[in-house]
Each structure stands twice: as structure tokens, then as C-alpha cells.
Protein backbone atom coordinates (compact mmCIF):
# COMPACT_ATOMS: atom_id res chain seq x y z
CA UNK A 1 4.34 -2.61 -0.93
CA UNK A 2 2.40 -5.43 -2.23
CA UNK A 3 1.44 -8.78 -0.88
CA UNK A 4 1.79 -12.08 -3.03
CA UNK A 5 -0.65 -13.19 -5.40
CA UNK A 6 -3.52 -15.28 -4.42
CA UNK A 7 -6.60 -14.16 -2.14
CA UNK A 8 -8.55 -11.02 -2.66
CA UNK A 9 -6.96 -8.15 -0.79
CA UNK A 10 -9.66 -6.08 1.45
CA UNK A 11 -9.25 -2.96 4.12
CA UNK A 12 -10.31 -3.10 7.35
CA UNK A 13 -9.47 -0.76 10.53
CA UNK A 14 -7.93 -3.11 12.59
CA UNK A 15 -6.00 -5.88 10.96
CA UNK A 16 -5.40 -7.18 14.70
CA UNK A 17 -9.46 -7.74 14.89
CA UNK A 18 -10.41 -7.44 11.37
CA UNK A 19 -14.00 -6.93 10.53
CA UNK A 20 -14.85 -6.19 7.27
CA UNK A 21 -17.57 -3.03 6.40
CA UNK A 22 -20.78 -4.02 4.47
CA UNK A 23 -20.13 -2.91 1.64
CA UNK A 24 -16.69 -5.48 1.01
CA UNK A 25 -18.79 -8.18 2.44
CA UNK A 26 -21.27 -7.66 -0.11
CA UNK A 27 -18.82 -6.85 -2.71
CA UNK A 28 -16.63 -10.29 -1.84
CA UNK A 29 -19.58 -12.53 -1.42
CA UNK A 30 -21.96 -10.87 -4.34
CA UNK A 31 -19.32 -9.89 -6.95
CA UNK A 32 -15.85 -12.02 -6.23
CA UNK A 33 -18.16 -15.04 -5.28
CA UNK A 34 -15.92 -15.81 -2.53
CA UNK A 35 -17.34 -18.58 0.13
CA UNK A 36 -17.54 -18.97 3.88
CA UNK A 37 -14.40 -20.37 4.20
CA UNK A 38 -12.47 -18.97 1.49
CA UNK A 39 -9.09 -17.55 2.03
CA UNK A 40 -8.72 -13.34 1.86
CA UNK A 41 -6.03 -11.27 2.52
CA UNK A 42 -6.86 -8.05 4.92
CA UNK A 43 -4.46 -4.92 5.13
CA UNK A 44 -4.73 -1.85 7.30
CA UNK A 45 -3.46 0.14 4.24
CA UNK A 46 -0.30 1.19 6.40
CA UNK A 47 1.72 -1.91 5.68
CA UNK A 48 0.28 -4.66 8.03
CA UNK A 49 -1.73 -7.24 6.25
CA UNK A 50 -2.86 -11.02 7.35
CA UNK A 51 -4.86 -13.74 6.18
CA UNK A 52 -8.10 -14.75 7.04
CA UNK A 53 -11.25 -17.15 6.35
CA UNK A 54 -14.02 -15.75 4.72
CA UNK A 55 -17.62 -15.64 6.69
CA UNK A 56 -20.33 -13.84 8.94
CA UNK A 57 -17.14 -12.95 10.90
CA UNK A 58 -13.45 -13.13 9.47
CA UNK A 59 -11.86 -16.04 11.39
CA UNK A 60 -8.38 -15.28 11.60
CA UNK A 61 -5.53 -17.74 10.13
CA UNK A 62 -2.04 -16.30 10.49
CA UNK A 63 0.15 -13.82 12.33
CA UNK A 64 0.15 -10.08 11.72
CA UNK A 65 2.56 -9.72 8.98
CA UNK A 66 4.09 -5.83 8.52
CA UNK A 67 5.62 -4.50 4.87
CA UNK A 68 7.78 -1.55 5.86
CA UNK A 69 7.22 1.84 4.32
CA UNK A 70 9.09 2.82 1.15
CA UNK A 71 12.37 4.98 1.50
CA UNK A 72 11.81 6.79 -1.65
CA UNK A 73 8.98 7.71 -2.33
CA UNK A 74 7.69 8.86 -5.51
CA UNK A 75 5.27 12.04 -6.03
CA UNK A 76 2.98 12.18 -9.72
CA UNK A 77 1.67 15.56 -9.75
CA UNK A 78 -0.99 16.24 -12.15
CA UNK A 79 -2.88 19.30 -13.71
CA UNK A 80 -6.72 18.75 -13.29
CA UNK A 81 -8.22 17.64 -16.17
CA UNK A 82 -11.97 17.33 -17.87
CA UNK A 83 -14.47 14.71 -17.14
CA UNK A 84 -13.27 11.77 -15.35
CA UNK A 85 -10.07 11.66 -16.58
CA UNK A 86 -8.62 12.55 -13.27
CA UNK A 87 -10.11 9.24 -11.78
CA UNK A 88 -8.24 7.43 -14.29
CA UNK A 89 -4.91 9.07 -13.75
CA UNK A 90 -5.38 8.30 -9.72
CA UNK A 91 -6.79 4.50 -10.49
CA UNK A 92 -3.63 4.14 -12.62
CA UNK A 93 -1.21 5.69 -10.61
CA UNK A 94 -2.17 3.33 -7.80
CA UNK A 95 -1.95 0.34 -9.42
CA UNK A 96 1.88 0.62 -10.70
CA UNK A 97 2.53 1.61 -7.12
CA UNK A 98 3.12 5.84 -7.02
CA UNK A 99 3.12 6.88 -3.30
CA UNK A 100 1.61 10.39 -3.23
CA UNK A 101 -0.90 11.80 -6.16
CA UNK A 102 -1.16 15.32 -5.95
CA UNK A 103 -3.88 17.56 -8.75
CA UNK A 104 -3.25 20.95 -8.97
CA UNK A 105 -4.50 23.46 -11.12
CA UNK A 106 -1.70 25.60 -13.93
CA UNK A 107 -2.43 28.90 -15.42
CA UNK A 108 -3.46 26.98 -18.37
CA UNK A 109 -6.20 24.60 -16.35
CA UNK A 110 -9.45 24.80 -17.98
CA UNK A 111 -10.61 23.23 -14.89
CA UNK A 112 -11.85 24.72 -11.84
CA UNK A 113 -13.81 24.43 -9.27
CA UNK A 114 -14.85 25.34 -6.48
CA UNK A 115 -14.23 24.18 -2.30
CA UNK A 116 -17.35 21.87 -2.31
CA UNK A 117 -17.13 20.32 -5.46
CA UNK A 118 -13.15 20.05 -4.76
CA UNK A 119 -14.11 18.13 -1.74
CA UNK A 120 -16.44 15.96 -3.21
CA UNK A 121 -14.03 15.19 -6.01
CA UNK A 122 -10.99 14.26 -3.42
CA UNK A 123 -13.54 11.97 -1.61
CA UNK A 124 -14.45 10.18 -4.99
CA UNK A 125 -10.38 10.37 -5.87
CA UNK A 126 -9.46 8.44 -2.64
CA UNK A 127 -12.03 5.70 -2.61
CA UNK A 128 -10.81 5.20 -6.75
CA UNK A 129 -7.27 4.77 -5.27
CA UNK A 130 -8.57 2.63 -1.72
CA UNK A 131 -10.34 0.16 -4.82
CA UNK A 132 -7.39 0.24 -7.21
CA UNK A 133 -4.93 -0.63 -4.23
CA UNK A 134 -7.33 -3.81 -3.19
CA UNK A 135 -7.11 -4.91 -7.01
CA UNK A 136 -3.20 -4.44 -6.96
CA UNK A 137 -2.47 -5.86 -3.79
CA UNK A 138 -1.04 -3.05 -2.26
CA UNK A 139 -0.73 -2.57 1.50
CA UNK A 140 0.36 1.09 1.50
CA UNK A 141 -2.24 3.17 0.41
CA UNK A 142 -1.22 6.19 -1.73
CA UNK A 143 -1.72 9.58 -0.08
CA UNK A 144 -4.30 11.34 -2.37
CA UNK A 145 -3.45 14.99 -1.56
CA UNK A 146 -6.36 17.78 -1.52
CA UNK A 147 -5.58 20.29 -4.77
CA UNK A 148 -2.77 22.53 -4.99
CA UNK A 149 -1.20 25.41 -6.72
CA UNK A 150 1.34 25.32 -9.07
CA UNK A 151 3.14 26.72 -6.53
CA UNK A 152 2.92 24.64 -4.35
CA UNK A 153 4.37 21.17 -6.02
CA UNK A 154 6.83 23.37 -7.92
CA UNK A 155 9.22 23.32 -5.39
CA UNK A 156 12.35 21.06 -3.83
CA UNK A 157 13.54 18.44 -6.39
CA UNK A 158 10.50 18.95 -8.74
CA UNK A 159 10.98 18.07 -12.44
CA UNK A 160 8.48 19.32 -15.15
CA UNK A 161 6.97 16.38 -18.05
CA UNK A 162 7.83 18.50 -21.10
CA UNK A 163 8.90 18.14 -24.67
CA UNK A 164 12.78 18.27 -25.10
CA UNK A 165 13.60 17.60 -21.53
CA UNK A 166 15.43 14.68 -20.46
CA UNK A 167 15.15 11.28 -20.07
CA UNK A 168 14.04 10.14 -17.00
CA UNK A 169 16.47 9.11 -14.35
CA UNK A 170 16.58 6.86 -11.20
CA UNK A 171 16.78 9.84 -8.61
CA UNK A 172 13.84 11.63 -9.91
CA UNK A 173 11.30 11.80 -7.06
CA UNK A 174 8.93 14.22 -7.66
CA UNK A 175 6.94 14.68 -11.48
CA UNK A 176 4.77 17.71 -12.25
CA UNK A 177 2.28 17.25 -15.25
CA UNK A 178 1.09 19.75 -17.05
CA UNK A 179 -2.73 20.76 -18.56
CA UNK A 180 -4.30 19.97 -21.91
CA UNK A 181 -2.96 23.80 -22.79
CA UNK A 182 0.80 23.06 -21.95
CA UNK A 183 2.66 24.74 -19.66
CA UNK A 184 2.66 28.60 -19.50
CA UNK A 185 6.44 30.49 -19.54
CA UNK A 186 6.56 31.17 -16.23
CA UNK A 187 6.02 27.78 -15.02
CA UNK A 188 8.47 26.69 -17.27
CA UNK A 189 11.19 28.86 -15.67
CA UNK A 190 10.04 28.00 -12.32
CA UNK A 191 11.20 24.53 -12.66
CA UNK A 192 14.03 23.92 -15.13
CA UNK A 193 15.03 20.62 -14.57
CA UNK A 194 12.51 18.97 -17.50
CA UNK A 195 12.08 15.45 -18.15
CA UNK A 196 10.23 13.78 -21.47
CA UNK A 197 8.58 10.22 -21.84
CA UNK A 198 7.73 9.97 -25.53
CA UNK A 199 9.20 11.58 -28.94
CA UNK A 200 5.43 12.06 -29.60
CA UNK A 201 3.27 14.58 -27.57
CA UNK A 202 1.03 12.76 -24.91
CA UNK A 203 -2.17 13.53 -23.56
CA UNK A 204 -1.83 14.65 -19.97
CA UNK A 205 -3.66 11.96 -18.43
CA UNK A 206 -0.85 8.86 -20.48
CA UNK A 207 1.93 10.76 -19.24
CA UNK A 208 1.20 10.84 -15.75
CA UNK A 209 0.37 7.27 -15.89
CA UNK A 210 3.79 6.74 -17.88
CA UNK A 211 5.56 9.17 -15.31
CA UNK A 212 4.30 7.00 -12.60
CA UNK A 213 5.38 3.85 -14.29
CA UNK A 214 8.73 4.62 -15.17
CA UNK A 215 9.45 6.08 -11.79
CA UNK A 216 8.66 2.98 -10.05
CA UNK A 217 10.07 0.68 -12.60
CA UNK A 218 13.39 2.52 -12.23
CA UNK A 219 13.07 2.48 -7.96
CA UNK A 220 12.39 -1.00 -8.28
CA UNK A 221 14.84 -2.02 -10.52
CA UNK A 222 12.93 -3.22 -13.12
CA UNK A 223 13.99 -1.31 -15.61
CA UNK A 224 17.49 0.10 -16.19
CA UNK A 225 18.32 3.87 -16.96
């Protein structure tokens, strides 16, 4: 899902006649410092990538080079939470390589809000996980889903981050988080299957980011169960 180290990863819409927007120009030649002529790496964000030469125009310098999609991919559902905690979670969850992010709201959410400010949020949420994949080096950009129910991500495979649940296991696909408030009875009985990262409690926000990176540890063999 990720290219080798070296040149500054960037997104354009074509990676077979790349052009990058004005604001990564700027951003490349005002912030990275890179120089007409410097190498950069440039990624559709649906696996195909290339390099290129820095400049007015990107000249290109080597085939189209393709990173197939994932087989198994992983799912970190989250509750919303305060402030801009939720752009950390997505930032985080992108950069150890989670596939789909999905906030939701539990009976216990002190969050909510409404359809405009939801869709202003989700906006803000996907360009936080478009700049988190260029700093990672990822060429499959994580699907940042609009917000759910609990009912909605409770479903299929689904197991629930709580205290006294299980350790976390290779086959686990699919995470649910819980709110600052914990998870309500009935959710608990909704899902069953419970997992737990930590002897200690964790604020939601470090266990979705720990969810995320022991899920992808364990699918990349990394780490052993």
C-alpha cells in the first residue's frame, strides 16, 4: 500500500499525465523546498504511482507502476468525539495504514450535529486523511465514510473495544469504538464478540489509533498473536 522511501509522495488525477493542483505546487516548492528538477513520487490514490521531475510541468521519468488493492481490509469505527479529536483519530489511522474510517454517533455521544456541519466535517476529515496518506507514502487512500449509526457498523463480523474482552486476533476485520461515556447495554449485547487493547482504560481517540495499529501490524505480519 505504500511506495519506498525517498521522494515526496503527491496526488494528482491522472498519474498517466500527471499535473499537480496549485496548492501541492506551492506546498512542494514553498514548504518541502523541493527544486525544478527534483525527484517526486505521484499516486492516483487507487494504487498506481510513478516518478517524476519536479517543475512548471512534471516531466515524467518512469513507467506507471500499480500496487494492488489489499485483500483484507481493515475497518476502525469510531464514536464522534469533542473538538478536533476526530481529525486526529483519521490522521492517525491513515498513517499506520487502516483502509476504511467510519464515525458514528452511540447513545452515549455527546456529539452531534447536524447535515451541514456533518458535511463540512467529512470534507475537512478526508483532506486530513488525503495529507496524512502523502506523508506516509500510501497509494491507497482510505475510504473516509460519511457518519453512521450504531446500527449501522454493528453488524457482520463487528467486534466492540471494551474492557474485559479479548485480545485481539489476526482475523479481526472490523473494530467499533466507543464514546467518552462508554458503551450503553444495549450496544453491548448487540455485538458480543469484545476485544481489549490495554489493562488500563483508554481514551477513545488512543484506542482507535491502537485498534488501527494492531490490526495492521497483525495483517502484515509484523507482529505475532
Amino acid at each position: 500500500m505504500s511506495v519506498p522511501v525517498g521522494p515526496p509522495l503527491f496526488f494528482v488525477d491522472h498519474v498517466g499525465a500527471p499535473v499537480l493542483s496549485s496548492p501541492d505546487h506551492h506546498h512542494a516548492a514553498r514548504v518541502l523546498r523541493v527544486r525544478d528538477g527534483d525527484a517526486i513520487t505521484v499516486s492516483d490514490g487507487a494504487g498506481a504511482w510513478r516518478s517524476c521531475r519536479f517543475g512548471p510541468e512534471l516531466v515524467v521519468d518512469s513507467d506507471v507502476c500499480s500496487e494492488p488493492a489489499v485483500t483484507q481490509p481493515i475497518t476502525v469505527c469510531f464514536a464522534l468525539t469533542k473538538s478536533t479529536k476526530p481529525e486526529f483519530v483519521v490522521q492517525k489511522l491513515t498513517e499506520v495504514g487502516v483502509d476504511r474510517i467510519v464515525p458514528f454517533t452511540a447513545e452515549r455521544s455527546v456529539v452531534r450535529w447536524d447535515g451541514d456541519k456533518t458535511a463540512a466535517r467529512l470534507q475537512r476529515w478526508q483532506v486530513v486523511a488525503r495529507e496524512a496518506s502523502m506523508q506516509s507514502r500510501r497509494v491507497w487512500l482510505p475510504e473516509v465514510a460519511p457518519v453512521a449509526t450504531f446500527s449501522q457498523v454493528a453488524h457482520g463480523s463487528a467486534v466492540l473495544a471494551d474492557t474485559g474482552g479479548r485480545a485481539v486476533r489476526a482475523g479481526d476485520r472490523l473494530v467499533l469504538i466507543g464514546p467518552e461515556g462508554g458503551w450503553s447495554d444495549d450496544e453491548r449485547a448487540s455485538v458480543p464478540d469484545r476485544v481489549c487493547f490495554s489493562p488500563g482504560v483508554l481514551r477513545a481517540e488512543t484506542a482507535a489509533v491502537v485498534a488501527g495499529a494492531l490490526l495492521t501490524a497483525l495483517r502484515g505480519g509484523f507482529i505475532r498473536e
